[in-house]
Protein backbone atom coordinates (compact mmCIF):
# COMPACT_ATOMS: atom_id res chain seq x y z
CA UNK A 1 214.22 -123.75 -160.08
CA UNK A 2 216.41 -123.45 -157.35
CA UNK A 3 219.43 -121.86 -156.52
CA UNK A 4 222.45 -124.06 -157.42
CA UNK A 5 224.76 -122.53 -155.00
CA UNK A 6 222.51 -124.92 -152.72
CA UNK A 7 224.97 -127.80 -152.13
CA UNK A 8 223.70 -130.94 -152.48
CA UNK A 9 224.12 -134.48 -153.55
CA UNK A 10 222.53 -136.38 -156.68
CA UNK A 11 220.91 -138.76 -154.45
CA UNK A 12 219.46 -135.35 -152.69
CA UNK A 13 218.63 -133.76 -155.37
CA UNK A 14 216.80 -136.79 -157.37
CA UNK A 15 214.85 -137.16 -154.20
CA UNK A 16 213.42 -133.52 -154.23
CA UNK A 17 212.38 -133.73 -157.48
CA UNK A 18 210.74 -136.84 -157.27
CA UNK A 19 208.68 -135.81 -154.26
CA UNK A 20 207.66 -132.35 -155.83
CA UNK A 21 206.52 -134.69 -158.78
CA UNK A 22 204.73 -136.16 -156.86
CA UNK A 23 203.06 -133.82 -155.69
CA UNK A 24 202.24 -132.04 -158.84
CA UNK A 25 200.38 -135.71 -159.77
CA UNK A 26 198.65 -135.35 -156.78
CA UNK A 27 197.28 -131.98 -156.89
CA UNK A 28 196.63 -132.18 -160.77
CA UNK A 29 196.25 -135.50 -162.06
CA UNK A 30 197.19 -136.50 -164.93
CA UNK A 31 200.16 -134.32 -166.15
CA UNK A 32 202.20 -134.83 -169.37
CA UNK A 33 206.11 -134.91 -169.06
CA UNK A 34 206.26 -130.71 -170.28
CA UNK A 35 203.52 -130.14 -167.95
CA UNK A 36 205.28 -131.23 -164.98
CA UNK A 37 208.56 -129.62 -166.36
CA UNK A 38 206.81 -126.58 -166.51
CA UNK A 39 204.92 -126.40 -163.08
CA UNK A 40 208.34 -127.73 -161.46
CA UNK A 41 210.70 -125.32 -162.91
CA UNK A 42 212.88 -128.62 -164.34
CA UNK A 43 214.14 -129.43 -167.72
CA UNK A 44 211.99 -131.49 -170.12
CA UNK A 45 215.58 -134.42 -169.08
CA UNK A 46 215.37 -134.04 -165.57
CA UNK A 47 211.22 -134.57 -165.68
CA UNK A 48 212.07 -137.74 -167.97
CA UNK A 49 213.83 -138.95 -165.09
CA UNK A 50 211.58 -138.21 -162.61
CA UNK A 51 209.23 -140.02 -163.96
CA UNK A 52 211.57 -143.06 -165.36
CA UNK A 53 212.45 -143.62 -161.52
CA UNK A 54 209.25 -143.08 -160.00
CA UNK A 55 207.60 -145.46 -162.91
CA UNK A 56 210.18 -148.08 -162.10
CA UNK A 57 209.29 -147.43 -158.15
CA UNK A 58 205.51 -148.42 -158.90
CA UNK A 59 204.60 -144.88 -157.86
CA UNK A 60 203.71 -143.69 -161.22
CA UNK A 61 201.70 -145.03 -164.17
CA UNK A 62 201.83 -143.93 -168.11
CA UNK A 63 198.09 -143.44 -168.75
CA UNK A 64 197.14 -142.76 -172.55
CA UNK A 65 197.80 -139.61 -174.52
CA UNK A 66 196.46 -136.04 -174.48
CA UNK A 67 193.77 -136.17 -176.87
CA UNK A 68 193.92 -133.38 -179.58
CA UNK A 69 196.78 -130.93 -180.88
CA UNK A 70 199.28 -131.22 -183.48
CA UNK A 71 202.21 -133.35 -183.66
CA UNK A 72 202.87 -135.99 -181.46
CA UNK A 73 200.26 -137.04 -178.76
CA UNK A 74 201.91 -136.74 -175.25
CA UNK A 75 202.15 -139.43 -172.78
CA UNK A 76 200.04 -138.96 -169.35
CA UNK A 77 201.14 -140.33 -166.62
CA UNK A 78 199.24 -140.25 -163.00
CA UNK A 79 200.11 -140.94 -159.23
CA UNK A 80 199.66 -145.27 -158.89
CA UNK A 81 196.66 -145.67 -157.06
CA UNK A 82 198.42 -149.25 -155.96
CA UNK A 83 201.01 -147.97 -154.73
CA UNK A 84 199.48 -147.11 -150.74
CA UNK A 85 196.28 -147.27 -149.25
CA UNK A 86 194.92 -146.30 -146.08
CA UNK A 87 191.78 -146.56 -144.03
CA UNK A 88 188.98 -143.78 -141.95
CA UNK A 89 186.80 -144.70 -139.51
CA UNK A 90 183.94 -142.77 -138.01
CA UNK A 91 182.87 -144.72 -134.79
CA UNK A 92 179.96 -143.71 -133.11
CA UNK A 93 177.44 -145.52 -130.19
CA UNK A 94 174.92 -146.38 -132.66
CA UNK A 95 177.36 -147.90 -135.97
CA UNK A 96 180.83 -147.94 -137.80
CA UNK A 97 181.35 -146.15 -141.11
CA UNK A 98 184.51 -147.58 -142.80
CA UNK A 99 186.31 -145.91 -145.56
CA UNK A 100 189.81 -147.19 -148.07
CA UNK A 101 191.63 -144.31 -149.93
CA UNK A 102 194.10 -144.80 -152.62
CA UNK A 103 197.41 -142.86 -153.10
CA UNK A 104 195.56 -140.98 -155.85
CA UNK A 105 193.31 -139.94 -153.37
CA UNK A 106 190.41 -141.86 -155.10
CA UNK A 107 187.68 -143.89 -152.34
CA UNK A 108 188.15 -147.59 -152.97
CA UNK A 109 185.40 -148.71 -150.95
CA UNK A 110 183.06 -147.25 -148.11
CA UNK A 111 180.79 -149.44 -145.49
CA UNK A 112 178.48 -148.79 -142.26
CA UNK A 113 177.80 -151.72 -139.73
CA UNK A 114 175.33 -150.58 -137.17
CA UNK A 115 176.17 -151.16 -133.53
CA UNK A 116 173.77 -152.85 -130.88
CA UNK A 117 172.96 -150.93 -128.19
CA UNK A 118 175.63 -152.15 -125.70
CA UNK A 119 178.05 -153.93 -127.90
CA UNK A 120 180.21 -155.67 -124.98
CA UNK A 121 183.48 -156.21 -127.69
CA UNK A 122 183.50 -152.94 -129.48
CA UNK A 123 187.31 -153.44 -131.31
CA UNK A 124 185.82 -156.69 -132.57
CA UNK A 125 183.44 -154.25 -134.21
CA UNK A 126 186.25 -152.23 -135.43
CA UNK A 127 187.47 -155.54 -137.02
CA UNK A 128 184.26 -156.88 -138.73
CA UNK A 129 184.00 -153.10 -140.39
CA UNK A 130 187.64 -153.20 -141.39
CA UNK A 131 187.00 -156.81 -142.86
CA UNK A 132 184.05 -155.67 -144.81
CA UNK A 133 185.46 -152.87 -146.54
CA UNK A 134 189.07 -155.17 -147.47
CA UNK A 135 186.79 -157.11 -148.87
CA UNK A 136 184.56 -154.11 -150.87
CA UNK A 137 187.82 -153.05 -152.17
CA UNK A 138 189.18 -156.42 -152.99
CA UNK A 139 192.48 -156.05 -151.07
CA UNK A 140 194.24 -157.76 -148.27
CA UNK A 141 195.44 -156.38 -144.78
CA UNK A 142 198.80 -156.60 -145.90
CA UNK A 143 197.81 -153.33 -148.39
CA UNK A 144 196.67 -150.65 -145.98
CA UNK A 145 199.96 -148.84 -144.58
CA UNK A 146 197.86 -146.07 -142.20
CA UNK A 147 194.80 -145.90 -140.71
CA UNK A 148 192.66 -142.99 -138.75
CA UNK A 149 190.06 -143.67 -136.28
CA UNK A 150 187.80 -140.76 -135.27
CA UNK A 151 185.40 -140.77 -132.13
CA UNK A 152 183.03 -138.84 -130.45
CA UNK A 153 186.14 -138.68 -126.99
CA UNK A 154 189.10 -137.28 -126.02
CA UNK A 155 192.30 -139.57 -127.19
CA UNK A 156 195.28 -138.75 -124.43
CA UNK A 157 198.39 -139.13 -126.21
CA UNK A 158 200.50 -139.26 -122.94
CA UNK A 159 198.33 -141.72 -121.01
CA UNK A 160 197.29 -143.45 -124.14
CA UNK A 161 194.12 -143.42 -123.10
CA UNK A 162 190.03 -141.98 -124.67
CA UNK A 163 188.66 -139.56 -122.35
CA UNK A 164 184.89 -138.46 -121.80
CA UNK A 165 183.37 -141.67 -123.91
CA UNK A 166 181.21 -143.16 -121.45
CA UNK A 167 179.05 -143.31 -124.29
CA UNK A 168 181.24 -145.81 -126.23
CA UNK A 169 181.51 -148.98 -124.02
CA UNK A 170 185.01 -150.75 -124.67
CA UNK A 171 186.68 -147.57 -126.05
CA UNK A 172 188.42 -147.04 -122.53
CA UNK A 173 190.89 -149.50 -122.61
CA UNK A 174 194.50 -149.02 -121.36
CA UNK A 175 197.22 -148.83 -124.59
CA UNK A 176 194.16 -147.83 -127.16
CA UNK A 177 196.17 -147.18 -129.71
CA UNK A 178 198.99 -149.67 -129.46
CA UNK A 179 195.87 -152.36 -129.82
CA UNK A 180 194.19 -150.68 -132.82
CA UNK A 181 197.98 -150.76 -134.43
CA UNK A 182 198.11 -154.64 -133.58
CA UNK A 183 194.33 -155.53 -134.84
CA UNK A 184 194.11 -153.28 -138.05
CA UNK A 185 198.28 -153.83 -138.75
CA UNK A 186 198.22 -150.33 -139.66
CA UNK A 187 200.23 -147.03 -138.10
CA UNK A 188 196.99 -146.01 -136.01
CA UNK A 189 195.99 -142.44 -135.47
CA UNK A 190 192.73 -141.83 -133.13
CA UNK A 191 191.28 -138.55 -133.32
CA UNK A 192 188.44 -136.52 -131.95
CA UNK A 193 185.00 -136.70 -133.89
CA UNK A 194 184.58 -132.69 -133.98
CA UNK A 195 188.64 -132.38 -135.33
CA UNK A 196 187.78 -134.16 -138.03
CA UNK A 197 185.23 -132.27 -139.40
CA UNK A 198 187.32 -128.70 -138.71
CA UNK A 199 189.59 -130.40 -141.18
CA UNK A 200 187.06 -131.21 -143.96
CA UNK A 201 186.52 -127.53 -142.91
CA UNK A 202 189.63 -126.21 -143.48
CA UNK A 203 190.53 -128.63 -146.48
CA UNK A 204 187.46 -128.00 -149.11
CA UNK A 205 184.71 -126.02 -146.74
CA UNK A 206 183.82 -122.95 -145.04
CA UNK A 207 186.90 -122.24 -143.03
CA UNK A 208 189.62 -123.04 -146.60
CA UNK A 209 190.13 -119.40 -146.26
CA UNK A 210 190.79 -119.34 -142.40
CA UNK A 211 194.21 -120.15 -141.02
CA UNK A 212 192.73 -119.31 -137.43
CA UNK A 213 188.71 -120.73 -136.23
CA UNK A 214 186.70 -122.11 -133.76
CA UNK A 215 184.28 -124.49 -135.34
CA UNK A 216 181.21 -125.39 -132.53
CA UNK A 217 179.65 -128.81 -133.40
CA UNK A 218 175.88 -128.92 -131.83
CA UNK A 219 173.64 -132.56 -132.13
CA UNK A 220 172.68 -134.24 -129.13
CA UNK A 221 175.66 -132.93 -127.02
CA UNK A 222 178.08 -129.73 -127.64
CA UNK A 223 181.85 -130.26 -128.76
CA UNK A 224 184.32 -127.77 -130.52
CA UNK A 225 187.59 -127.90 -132.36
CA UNK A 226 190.56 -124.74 -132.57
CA UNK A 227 192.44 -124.55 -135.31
CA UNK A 228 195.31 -121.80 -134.73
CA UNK A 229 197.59 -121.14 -137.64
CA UNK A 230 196.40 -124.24 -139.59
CA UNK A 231 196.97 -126.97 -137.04
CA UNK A 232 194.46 -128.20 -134.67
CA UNK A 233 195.01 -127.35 -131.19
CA UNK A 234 194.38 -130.62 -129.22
CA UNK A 235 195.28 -129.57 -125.46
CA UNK A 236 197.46 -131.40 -123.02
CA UNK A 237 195.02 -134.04 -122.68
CA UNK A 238 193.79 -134.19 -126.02
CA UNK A 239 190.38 -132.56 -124.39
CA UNK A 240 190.19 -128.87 -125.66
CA UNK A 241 187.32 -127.92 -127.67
CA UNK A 242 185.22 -130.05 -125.09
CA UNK A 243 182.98 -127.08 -124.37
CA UNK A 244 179.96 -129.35 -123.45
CA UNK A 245 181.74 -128.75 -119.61
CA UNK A 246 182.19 -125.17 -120.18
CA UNK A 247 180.36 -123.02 -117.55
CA UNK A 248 178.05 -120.43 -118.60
CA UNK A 249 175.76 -117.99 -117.11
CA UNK A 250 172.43 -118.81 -116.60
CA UNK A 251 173.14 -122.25 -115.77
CA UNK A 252 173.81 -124.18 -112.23
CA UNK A 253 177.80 -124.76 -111.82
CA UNK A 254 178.24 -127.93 -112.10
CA UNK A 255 181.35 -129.58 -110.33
CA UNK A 256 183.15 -132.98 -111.09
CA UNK A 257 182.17 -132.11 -114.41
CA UNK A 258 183.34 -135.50 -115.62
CA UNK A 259 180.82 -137.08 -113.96
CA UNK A 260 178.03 -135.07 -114.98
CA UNK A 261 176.75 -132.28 -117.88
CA UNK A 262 178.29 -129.22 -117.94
CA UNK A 263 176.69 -125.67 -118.33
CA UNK A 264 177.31 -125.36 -121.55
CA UNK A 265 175.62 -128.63 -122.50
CA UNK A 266 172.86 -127.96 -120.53
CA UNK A 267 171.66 -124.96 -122.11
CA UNK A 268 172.51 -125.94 -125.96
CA UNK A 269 172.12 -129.50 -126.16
CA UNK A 270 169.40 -131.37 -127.98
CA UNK A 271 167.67 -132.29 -125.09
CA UNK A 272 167.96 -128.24 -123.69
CA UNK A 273 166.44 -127.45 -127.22
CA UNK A 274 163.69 -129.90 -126.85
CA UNK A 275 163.00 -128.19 -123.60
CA UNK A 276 163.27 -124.73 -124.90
CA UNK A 277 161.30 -125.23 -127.48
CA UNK A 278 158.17 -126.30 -125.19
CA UNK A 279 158.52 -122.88 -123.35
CA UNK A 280 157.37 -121.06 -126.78
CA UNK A 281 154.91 -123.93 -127.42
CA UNK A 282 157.01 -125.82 -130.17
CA UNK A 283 157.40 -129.51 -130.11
CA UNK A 284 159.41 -131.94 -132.57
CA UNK A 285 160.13 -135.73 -132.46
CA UNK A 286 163.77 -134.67 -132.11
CA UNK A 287 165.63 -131.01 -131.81
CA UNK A 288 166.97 -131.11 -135.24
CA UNK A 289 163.19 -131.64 -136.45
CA UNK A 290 161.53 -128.92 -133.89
CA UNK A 291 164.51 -126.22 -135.12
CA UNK A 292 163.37 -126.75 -138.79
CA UNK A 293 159.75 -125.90 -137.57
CA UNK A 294 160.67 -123.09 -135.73
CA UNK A 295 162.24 -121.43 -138.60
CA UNK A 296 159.69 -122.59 -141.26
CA UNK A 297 157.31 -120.79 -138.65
CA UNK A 298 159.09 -117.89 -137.96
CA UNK A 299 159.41 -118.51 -133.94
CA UNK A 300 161.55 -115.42 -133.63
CA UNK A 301 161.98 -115.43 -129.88
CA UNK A 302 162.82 -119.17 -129.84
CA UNK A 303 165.67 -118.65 -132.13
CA UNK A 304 166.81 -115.67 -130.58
CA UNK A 305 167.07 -117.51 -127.43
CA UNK A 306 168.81 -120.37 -129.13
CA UNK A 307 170.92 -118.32 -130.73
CA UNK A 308 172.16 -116.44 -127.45
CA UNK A 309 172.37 -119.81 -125.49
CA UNK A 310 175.30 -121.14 -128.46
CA UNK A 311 176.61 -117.41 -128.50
CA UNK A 312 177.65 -117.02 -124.58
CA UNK A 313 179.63 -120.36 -124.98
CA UNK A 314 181.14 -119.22 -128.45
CA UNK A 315 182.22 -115.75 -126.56
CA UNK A 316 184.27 -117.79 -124.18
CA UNK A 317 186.07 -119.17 -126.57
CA UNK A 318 186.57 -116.70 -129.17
CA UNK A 319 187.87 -114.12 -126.22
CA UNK A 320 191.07 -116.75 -125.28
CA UNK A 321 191.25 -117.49 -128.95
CA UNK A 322 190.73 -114.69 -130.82
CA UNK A 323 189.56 -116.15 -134.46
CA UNK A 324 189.16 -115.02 -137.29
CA UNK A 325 185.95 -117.17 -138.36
CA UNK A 326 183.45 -119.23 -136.09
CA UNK A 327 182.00 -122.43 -138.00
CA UNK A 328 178.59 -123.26 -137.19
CA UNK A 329 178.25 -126.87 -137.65
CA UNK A 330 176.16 -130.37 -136.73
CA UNK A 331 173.00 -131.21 -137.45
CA UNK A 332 171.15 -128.59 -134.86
CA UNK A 333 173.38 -126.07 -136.40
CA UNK A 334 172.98 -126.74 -139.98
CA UNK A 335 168.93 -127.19 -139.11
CA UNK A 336 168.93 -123.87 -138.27
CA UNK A 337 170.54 -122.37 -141.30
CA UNK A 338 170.87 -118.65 -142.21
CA UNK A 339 168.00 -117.62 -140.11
CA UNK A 340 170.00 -118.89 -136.70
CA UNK A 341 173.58 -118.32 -138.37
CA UNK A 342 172.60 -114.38 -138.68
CA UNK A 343 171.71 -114.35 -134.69
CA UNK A 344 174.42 -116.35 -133.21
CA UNK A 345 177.07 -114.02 -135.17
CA UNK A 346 175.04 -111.16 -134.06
CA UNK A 347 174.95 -112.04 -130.66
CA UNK A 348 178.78 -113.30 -130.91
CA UNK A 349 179.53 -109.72 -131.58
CA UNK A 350 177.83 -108.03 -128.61
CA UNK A 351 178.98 -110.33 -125.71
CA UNK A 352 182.71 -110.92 -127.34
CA UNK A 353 185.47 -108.28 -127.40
CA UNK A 354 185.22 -107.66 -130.96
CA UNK A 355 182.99 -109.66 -133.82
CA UNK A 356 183.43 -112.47 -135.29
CA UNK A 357 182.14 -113.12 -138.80
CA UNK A 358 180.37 -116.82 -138.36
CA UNK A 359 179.78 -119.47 -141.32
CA UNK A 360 177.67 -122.52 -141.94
CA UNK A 361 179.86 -125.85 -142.32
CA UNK A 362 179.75 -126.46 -145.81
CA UNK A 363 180.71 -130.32 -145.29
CA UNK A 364 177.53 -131.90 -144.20
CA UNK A 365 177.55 -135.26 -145.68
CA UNK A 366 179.50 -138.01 -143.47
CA UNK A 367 181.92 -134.98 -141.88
CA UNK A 368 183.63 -136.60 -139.60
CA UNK A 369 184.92 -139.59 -142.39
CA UNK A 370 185.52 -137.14 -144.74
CA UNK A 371 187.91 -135.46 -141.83
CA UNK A 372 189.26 -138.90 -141.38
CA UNK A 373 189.87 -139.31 -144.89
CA UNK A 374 191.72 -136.18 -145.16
CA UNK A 375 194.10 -137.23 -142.21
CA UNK A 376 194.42 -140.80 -143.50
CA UNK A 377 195.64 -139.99 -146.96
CA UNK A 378 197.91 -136.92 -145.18
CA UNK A 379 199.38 -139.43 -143.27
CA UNK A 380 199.96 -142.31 -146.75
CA UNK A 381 201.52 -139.58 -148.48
CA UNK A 382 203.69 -138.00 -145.82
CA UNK A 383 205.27 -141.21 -145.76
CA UNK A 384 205.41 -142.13 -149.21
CA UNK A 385 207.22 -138.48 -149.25
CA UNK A 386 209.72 -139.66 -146.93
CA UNK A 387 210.58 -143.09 -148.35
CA UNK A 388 212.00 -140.73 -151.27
CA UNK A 389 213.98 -138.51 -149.37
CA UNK A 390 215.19 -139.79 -145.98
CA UNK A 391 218.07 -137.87 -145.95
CA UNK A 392 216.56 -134.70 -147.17
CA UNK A 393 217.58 -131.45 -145.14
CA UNK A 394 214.60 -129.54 -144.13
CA UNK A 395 215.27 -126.22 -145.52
CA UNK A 396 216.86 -127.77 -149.17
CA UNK A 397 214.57 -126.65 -151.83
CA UNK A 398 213.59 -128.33 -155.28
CA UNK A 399 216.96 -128.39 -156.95
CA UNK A 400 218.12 -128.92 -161.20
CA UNK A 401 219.58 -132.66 -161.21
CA UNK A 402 223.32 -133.03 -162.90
CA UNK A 403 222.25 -134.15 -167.15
């Protein structure tokens, strides 16, 4: 409980309490009324009316009794999954995965509508998979609050504009964001692909532990994400961790990068694995496939190649960084498993100043929604937070109420 010399009003203090309620129900479930006493520090009256006011707010339901135990059965009560919702979308060239979260943090629906291969309107895309999975979840436009749109770019805050998507005709326009507020009606938040995942990372994967790591994405291109003391590092321009540019020994320097493929991308991509892969007489439909083969087979100087190519890019970036884990992840990446993972963080620690330990992404299903998911309900319960405590001082701590 918290000090009481703490001045305060009761408006104040009934505000705390009813977001660290929250909270609990959101981290635990269902709680019972001496549950939430107890892992608040409150009262068994002050946790009755916590819960009176956020019950009469719609933010709260009574769900059933605990089952078993003497005496009388207690009353549950869990975070209303009504009360918010908010949407993720993973937009890539080739289709758009759609995805509705409750406040509870349950899914309510999930789609995928494929793309053609030069769709001319792509926000009218945007729309029909936003339309489809209103309707999946049975609710109305009118419901979803927040919404977070990742893609495979750069989003500039400042100029408001998606860098390095030539890839994604129609994601260029001028005022991105300000249109995907107006067509979805939701607060809009556009982030990069390979973010994304470093936060399914850091929420439930291999870097939970980590409050400092580089996490290198590898498919068909190259991209990276930083996360320094918890929070993603996005750059001035919203373009670092776009190492695809980086230059790296070995490899021509390339100049008006923007324009063209970097170094970095040239030596680790899929197609640079395809071509690798023909030089020790492997072959594979795609890189992802011929990697699989290579370590099924054993192809020990392929993947120690491989493995060197990711590592000199990786030592660039963990020598300005300085992180305390490097997460291996993407499909090339994950093909490669522990056979590749044990080389790259071997060869991580002789070019870099000091080694690294390196980890396979544990999130491999749909990582990039999942990363939007994560942001999207952040973002629903941030501000169902502050709609309880808009006057809260920053540094005021979870305080008794008056009884």
């Amino acid at each position: 409980m918290a000090d009481a010399s703490i001045p305060g009003t009761p408006r104040l203090l009934r505000a705390l309490n009813d977001r660290a309620a929250l909270r609990l129900l959101m981290e635990h479930g269902r709680l019972a009324r001496t549950e939430i006493s107890a892992l608040a520090g409150l009262s068994k009256p002050t946790a009755s009316q916590m819960l009176a006011r956020l019950e009469a707010a719609g933010l709260v339901l009574a769900v059933g009794t605990a089952a078993g135990g003497p005496g009388r059965a207690a009353q549950l009560y869990e975070v209303n999954p009504a009360a918010g919702h908010a949407v993720a979308f993973d937009v890539t060239h080739y289709a758009i995965q759609a995805l509705i979260v409750d406040l509870g943090g349950r899914t309510a629906a999930e789609v995928e509508i494929p793309l053609p291969r030069r769709a001319k309107d792509a926000l009218a895309r945007l729309d029909e998979a936003y339309t489809q999975v209103l309707a999946a979840a049975n609710l109305q436009r009118e419901h979803i609050s927040h919404a977070v749109v990742g893609v495979s770019g750069a989003y500039d805050r400042t100029a408001g504009l998606l860098r390095h998507a030539t890839h994604l005709p129609g994601w260029r326009a001028p005022a991105l964001r300000e249109r995907l507020t107006e067509l979805l009606g939701a607060d809009v938040e556009i982030e990069n692909d390979v973010n994304l995942v470093a936060l399914a990372e850091h929420e439930a994967g291999a870097a939970a532990d980590a409050g400092t790591f580089v996490l290198l994405w590898s498919a068909s291109g190259l991209g990276a994400a930083v996360v320094l003391s918890g929070a993603l590092h996005r750059g001035a321009t919203g373009s670092a961790g776009e190492v695809g540019f980086l230059p790296v020994p070995g490899q021509p320097l390339v100049r008006n990068v923007t324009r063209a493929t970097g170094g970095f991308d040239r030596a680790a991509s899929g197609r640079a694995v395809l071509e690798l892969g023909r030089q020790f007489g492997l072959h594979g439909a795609t890189a992802e496939t011929l990697i699989r083969r290579a370590v099924a087979a054993g192809a020990e100087g392929f993947l120690d190649e491989l493995a060197t190519r990711y590592a000199t890019g990786l030592a660039a970036m963990i020598v300005v960084v300085d992180p305390e884990l490097v997460v291996l992840s993407g499909p090339l990446l994950q093909a490669g498993g522990e056979p590749l993972r044990v080389r790259v963080e071997r060869e991580v620690a002789s070019l870099g100043i000091s080694p690294v330990p390196a980890a396979l992404g544990r999130i491999t299903t749909d990582p990039v929604l999942a990363g939007a998911r994560r942001m999207a309900l952040a973002r629903l319960r941030d501000a169902v937070f502050a709609s309880t405590a808009q006057d809260r001082p920053a540094s005021v701590p979870v305080a008794a109420e008056p009884e």
